[in-house]
N, C-alpha and C. Protein backbone atom coordinates (compact mmCIF):
# COMPACT_ATOMS: atom_id res chain seq x y z
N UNK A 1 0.82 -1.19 0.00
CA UNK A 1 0.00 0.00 0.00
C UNK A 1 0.87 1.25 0.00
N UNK A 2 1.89 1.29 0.91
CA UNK A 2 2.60 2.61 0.87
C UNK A 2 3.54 2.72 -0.29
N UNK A 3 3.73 1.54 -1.30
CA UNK A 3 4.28 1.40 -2.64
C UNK A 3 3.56 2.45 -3.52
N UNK A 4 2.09 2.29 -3.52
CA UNK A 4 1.21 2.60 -4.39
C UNK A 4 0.92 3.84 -3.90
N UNK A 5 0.65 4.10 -2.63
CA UNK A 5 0.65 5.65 -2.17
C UNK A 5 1.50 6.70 -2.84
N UNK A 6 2.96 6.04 -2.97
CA UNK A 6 4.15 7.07 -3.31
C UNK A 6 3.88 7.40 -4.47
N UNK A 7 3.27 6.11 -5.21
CA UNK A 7 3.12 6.01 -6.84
C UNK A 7 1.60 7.33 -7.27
N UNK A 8 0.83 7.12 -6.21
CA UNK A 8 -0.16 8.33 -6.61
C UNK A 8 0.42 9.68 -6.14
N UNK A 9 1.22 9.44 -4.63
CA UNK A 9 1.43 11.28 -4.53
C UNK A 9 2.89 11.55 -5.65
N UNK A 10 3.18 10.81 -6.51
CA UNK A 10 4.10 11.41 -7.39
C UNK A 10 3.35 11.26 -8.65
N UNK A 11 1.72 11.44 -8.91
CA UNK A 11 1.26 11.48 -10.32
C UNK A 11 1.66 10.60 -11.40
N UNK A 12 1.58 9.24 -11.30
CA UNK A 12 2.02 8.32 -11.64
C UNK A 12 0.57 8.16 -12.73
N UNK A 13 0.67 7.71 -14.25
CA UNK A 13 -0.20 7.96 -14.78
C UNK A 13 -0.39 6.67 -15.17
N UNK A 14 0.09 5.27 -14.94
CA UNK A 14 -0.81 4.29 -14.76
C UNK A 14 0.04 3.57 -13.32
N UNK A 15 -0.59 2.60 -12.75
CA UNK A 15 -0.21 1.57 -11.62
C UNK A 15 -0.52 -0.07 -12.03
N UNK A 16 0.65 -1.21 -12.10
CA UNK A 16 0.04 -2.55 -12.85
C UNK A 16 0.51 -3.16 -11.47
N UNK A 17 -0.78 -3.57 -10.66
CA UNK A 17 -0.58 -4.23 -9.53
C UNK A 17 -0.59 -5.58 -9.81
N UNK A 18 0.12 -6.56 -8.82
CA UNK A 18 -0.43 -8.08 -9.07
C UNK A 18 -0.02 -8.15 -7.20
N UNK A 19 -1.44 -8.04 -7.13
CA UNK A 19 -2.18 -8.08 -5.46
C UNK A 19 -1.63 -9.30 -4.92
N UNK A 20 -1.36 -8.93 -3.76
CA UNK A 20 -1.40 -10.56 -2.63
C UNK A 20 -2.74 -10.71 -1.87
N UNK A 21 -3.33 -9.88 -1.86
CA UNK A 21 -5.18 -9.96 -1.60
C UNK A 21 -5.82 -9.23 -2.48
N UNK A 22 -7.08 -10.35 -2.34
CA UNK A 22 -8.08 -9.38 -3.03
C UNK A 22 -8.67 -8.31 -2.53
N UNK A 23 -8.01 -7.61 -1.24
CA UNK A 23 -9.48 -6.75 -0.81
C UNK A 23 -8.52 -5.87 0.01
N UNK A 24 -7.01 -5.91 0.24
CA UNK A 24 -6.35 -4.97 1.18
C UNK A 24 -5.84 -3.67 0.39
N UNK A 25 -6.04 -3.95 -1.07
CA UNK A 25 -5.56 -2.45 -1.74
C UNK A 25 -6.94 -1.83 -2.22
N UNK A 26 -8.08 -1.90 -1.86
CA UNK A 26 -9.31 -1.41 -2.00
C UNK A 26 -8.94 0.14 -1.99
N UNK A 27 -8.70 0.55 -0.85
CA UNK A 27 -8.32 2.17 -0.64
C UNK A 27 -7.64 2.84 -1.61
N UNK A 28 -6.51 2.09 -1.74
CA UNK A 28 -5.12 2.91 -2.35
C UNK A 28 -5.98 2.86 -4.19
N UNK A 29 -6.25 1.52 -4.24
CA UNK A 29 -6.80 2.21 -5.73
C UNK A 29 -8.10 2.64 -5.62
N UNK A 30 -8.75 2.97 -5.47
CA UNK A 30 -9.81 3.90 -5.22
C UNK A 30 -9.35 5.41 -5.42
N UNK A 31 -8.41 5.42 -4.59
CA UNK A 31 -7.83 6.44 -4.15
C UNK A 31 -7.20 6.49 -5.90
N UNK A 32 -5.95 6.13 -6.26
CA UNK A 32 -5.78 6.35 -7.86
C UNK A 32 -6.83 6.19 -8.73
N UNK A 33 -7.78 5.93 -8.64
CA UNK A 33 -9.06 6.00 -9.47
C UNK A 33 -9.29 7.10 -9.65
N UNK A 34 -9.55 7.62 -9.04
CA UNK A 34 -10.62 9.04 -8.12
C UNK A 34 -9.29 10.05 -8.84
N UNK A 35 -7.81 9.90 -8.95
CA UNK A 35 -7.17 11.09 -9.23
C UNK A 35 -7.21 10.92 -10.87
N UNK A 36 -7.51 9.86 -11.80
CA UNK A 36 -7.73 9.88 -12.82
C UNK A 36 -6.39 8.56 -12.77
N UNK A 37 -5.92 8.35 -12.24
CA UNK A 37 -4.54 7.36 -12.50
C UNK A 37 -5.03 6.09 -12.69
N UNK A 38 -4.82 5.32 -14.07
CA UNK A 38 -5.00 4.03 -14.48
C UNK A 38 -4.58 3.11 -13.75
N UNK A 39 -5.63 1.82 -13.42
CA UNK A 39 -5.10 0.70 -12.40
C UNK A 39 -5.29 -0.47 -13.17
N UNK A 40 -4.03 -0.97 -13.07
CA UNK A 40 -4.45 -2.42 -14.34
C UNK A 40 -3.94 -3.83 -12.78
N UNK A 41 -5.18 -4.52 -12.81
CA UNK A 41 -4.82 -5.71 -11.65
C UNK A 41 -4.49 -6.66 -12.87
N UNK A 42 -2.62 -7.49 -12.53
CA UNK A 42 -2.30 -8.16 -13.44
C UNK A 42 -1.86 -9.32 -12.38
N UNK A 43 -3.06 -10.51 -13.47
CA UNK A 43 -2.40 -11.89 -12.55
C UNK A 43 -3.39 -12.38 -11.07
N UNK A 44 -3.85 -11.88 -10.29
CA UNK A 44 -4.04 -11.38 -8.63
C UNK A 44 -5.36 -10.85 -9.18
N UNK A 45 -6.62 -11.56 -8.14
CA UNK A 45 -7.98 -10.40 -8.62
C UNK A 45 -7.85 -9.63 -7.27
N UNK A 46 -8.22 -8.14 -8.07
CA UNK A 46 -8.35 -7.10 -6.97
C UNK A 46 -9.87 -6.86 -7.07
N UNK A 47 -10.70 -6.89 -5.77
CA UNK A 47 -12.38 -6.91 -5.65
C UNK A 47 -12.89 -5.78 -5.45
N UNK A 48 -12.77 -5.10 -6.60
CA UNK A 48 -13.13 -3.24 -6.66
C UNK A 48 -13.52 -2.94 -7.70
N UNK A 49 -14.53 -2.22 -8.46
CA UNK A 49 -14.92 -2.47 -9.86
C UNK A 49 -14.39 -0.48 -10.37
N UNK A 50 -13.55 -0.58 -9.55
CA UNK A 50 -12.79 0.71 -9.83
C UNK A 50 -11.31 0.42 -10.65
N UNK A 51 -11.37 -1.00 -10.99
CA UNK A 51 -9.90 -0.88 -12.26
C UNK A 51 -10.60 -0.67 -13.31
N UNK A 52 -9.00 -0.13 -14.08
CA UNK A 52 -9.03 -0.31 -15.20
C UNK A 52 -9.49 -1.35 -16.75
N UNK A 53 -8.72 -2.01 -15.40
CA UNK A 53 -8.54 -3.16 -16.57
C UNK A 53 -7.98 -3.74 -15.68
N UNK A 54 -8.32 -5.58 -16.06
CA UNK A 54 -7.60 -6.90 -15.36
C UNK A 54 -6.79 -7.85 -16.76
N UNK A 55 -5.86 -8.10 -15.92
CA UNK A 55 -5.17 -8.81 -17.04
C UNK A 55 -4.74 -10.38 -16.60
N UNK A 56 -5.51 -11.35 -16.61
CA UNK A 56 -5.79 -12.41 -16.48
C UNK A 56 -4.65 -13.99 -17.21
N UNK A 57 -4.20 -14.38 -16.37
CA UNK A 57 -3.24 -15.47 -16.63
C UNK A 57 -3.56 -16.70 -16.67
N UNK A 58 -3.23 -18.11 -17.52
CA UNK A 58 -3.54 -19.01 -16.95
C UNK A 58 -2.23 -19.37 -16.02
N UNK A 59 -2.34 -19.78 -15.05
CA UNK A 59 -1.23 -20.21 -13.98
C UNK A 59 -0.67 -21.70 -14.59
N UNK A 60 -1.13 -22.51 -14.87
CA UNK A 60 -1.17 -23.66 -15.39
C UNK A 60 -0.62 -23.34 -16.65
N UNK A 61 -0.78 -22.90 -18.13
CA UNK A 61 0.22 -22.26 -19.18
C UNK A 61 1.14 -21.80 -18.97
N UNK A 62 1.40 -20.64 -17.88
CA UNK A 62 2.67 -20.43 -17.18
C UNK A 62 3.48 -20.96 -16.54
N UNK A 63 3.38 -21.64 -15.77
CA UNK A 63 4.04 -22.80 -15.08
C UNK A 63 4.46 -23.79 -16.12
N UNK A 64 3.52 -24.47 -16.79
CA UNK A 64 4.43 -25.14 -17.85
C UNK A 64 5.38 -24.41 -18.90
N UNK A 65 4.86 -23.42 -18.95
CA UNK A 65 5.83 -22.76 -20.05
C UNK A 65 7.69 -22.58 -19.14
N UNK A 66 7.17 -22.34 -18.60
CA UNK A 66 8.27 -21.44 -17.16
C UNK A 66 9.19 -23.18 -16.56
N UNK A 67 8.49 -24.15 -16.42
CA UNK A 67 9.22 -24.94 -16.26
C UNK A 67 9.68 -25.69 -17.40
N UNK A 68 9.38 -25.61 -18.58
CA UNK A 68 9.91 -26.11 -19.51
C UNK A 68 11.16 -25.43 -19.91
N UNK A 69 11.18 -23.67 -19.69
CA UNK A 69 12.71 -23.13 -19.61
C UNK A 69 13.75 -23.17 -18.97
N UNK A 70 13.30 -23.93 -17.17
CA UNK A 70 14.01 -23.91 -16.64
C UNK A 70 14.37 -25.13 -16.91
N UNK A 71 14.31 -26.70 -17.74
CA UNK A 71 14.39 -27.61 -17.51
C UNK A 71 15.38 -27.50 -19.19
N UNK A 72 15.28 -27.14 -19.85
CA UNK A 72 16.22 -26.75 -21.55
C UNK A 72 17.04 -26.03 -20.36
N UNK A 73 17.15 -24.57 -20.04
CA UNK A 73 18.36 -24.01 -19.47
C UNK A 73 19.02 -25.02 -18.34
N UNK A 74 18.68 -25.40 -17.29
CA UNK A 74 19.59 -26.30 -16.52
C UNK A 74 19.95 -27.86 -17.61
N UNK A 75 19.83 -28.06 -18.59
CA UNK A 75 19.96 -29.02 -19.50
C UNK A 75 19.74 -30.44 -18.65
N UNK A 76 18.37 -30.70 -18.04
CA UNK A 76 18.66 -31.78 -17.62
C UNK A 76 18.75 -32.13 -15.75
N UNK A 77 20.12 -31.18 -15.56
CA UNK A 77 20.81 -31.04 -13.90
C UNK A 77 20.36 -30.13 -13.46
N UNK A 78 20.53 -30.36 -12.15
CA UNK A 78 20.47 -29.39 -10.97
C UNK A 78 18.95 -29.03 -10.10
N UNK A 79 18.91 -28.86 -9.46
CA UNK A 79 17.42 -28.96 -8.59
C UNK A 79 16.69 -27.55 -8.55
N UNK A 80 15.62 -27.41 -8.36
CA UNK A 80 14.44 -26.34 -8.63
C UNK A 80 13.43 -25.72 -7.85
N UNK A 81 13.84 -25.19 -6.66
CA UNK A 81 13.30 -24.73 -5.69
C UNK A 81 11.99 -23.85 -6.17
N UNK A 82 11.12 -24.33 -5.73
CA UNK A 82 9.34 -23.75 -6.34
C UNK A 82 8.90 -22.82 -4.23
N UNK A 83 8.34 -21.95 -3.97
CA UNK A 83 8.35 -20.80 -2.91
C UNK A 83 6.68 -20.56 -3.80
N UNK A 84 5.83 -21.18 -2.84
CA UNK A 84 4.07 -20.69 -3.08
C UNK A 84 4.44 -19.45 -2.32
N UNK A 85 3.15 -18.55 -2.95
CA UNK A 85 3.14 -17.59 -2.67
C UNK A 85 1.97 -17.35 -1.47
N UNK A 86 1.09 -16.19 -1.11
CA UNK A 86 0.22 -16.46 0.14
C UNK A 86 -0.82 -17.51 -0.36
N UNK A 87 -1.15 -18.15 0.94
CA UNK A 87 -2.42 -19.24 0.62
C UNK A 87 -3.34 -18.59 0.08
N UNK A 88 -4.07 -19.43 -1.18
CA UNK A 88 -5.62 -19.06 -2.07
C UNK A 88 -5.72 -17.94 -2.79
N UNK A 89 -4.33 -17.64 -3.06
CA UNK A 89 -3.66 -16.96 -4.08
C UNK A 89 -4.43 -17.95 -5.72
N UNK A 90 -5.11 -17.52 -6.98
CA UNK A 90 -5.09 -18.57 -7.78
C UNK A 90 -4.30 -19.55 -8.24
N UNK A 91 -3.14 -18.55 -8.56
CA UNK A 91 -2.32 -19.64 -9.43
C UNK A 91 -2.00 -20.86 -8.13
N UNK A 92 -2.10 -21.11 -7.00
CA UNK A 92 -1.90 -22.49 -6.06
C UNK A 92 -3.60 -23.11 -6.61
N UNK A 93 -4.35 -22.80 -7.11
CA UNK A 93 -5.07 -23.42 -7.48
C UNK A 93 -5.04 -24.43 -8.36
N UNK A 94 -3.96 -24.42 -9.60
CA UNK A 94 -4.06 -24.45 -10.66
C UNK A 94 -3.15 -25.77 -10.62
């Protein structure tokens, strides 16, 4: 939140969030709404019908895509530490 704060009190003319909740940056974009500043939720649903625009991933296409690079670049070797992100986040859905 105080990321996005700085980003509106310095007239920031768009913001591309990818939320760790759906409902704790309610304020802050509201708040860039209201000054005219574009909010694009990318990845992460934000539950405010004050974006811009959502930009929607499959987690499952990504992940395979993403592990298929890491598996050509390590050719084979070496191990692959995977770090979920907060619980009921989508992409742990997927």
């Amino acid at each position: 939140m105080q990321q996005i704060q700085a980003m509106i009190d310095a007239n920031t003319d768009v913001i591309i969030v990818d939320a760790g909740s759906p409902t704790a940056l309610d304020r802050v974009v509201g708040q860039a709404c209201r000054k005219g500043i574009a909010v694009i939720s990318f990845d992460s649903p934000i539950h405010t019908d004050q974006l811009t625009t959502k930009i929607e991933v499959s987690a499952k296409s990504w992940g395979d895509a993403t592990a298929n690079w890491l598996i050509d670049t390590l050719g084979g070797k070496g191990k692959i530490l995977v770090l979920n992100g907060p619980a009921g986040i989508d992409a742990q859905a997927s």
